[in-house]
Protein backbone atom coordinates (compact mmCIF):
# COMPACT_ATOMS: atom_id res chain seq x y z
CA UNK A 1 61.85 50.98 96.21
CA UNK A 2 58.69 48.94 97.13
CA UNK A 3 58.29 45.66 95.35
CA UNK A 4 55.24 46.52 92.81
CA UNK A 5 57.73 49.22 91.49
CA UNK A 6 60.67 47.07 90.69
CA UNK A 7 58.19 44.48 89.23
CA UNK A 8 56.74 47.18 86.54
CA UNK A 9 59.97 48.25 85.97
CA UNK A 10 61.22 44.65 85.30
CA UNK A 11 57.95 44.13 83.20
CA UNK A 12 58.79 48.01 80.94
CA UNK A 13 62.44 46.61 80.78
CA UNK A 14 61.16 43.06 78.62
CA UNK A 15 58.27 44.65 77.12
CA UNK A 16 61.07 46.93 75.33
CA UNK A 17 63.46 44.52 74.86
CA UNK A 18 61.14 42.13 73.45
CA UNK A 19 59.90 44.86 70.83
CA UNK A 20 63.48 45.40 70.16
CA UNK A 21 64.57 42.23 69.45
CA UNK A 22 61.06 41.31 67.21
CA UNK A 23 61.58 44.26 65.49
CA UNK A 24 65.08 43.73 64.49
CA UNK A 25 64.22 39.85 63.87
CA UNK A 26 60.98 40.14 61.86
CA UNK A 27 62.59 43.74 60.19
CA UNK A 28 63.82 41.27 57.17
CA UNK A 29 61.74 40.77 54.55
CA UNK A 30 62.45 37.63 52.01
CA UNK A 31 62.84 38.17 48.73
CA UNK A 32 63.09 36.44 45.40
CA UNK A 33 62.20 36.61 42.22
CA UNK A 34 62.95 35.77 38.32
CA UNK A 35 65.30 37.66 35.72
CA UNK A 36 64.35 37.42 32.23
CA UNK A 37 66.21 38.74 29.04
CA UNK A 38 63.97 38.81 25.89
CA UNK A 39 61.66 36.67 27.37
CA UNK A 40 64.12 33.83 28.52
CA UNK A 41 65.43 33.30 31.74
CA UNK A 42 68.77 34.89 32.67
CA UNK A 43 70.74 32.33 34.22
CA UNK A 44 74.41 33.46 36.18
CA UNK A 45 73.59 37.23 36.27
CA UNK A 46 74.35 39.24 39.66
CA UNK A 47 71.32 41.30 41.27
CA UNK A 48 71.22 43.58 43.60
CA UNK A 49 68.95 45.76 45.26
CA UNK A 50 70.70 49.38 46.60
CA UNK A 51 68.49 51.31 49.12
CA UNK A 52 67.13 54.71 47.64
CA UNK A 53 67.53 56.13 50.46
CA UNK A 54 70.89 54.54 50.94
CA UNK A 55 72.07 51.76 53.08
CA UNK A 56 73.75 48.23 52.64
CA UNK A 57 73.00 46.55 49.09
CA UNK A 58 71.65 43.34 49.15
CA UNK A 59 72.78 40.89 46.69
CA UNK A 60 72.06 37.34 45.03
CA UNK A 61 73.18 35.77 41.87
CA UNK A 62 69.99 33.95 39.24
CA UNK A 63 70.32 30.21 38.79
CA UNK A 64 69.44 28.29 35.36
CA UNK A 65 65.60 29.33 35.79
CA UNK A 66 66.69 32.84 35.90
CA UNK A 67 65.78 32.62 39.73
CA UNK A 68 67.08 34.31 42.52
CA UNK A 69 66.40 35.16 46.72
CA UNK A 70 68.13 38.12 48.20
CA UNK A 71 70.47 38.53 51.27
CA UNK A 72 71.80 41.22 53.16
CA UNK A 73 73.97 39.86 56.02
CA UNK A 74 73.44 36.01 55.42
CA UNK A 75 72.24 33.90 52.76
CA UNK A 76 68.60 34.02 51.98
CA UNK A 77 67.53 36.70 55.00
CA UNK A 78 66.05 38.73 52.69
CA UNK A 79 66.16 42.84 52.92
CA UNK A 80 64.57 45.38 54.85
CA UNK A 81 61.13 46.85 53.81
CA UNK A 82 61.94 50.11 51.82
CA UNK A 83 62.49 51.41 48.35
CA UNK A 84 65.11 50.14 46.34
CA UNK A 85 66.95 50.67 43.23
CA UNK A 86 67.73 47.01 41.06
CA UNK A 87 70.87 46.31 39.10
CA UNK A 88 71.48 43.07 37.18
CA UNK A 89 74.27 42.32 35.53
CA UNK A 90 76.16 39.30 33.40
CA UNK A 91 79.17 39.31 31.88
CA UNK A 92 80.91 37.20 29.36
CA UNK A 93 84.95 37.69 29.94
CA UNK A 94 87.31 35.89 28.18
CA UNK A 95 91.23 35.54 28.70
CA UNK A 96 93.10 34.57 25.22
CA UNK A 97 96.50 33.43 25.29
CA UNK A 98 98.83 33.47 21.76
CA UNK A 99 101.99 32.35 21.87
CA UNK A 100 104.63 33.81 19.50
CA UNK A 101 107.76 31.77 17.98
CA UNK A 102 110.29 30.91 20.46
CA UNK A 103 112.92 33.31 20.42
CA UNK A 104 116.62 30.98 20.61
CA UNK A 105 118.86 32.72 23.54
CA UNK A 106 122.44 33.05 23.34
CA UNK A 107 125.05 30.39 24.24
CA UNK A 108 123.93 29.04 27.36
CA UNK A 109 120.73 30.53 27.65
CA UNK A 110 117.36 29.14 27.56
CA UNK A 111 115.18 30.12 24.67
CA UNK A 112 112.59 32.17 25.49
CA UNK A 113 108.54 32.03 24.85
CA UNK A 114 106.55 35.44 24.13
CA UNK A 115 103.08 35.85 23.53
CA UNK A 116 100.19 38.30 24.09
CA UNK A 117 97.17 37.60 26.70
CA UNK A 118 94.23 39.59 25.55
CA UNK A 119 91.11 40.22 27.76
CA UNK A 120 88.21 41.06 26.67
CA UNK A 121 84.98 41.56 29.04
CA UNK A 122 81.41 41.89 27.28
CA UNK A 123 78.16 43.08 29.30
CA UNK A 124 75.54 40.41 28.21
CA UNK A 125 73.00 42.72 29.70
CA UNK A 126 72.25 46.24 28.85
CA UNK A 127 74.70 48.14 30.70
CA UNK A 128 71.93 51.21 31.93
CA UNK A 129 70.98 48.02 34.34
CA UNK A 130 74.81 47.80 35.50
CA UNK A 131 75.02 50.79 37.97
CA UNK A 132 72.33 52.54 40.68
CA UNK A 133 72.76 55.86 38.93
CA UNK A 134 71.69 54.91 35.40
CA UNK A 135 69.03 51.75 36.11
CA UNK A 136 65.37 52.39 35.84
CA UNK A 137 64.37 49.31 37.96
CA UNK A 138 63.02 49.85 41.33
CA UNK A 139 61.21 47.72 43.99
CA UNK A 140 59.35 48.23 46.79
CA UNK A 141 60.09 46.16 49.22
CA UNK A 142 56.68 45.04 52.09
CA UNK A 143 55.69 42.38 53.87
CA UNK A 144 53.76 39.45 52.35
CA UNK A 145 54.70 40.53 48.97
CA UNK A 146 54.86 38.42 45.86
CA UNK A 147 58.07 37.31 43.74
CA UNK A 148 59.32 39.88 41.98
CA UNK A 149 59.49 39.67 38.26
CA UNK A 150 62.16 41.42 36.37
CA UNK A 151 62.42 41.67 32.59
CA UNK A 152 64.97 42.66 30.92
CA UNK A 153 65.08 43.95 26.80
CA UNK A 154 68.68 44.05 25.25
CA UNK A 155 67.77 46.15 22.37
CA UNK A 156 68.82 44.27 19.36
């Protein structure tokens, strides 16, 4: 092949593998936002935000401020543009221990401690926001777009 050939084929080879690599790199769009239950912040509750269309879930957890940023593969890369359906949930779960008398073995043997451990695990947020199929939340995910703002109403 002459020369000018292999040059415009080297040039088509970087132009695509330049568009392939900034499309993959600037693909991932950042994403935060604020939970709220009944108007105050939800601090500790999982989000995540499940592709309609299906895909990996991206995930992040709200701090005291009820604020949180989304990642799919590492922490805080954000998700890729696209509809998505929102879960957030917080749990309260509690592990009780009560001992019972001490039951006195036989000759020889030590005595023996019973008890029951009860667990108990109690959604703190309504739990239609706990699972893709029943949630009513949805985002749509673009470039340049503001925080989102999710509100939550328990009901009571």
């Amino acid at each position: 092949m002459p020369k000018p050939i292999h040059a415009l084929m080297l040039s088509i080879c970087v132009c695509l593998i330049s568009t392939l690599v900034g499309c993959s790199g600037s693909a991932m769009q950042p994403v935060e936002g604020t939970v709220t239950l009944d108007g105050e912040p939800l601090a500790g509750a999982a989000i995540s935000f499940i592709p309609a269309e299906g895909g990996r879930p991206s995930s992040g957890q709200t701090d005291e401020q009820g604020h949180f940023t989304l990642a799919s593969f590492t922490a805080n890369d954000g998700v890729p543009p696209g509809e998505y359906k929102v879960t957030v949930v917080k749990l309260d779960a509690r592990r009780q221990a009560e001992a019972a008398p001490v039951e006195e073995g036989g000759e020889g043997e030590e005595p023996q401690v019973m008890g029951n451990i009860e667990q108990a695990v109690k959604f703190l947020t309504p739990m239609k926001y706990s699972s893709p199929a029943t949630t009513d939340l949805k985002v749509e995910v673009s470039a340049g777009m503001e925080p989102v703002q999710i509100d939550l109403k328990s009901g009571r």
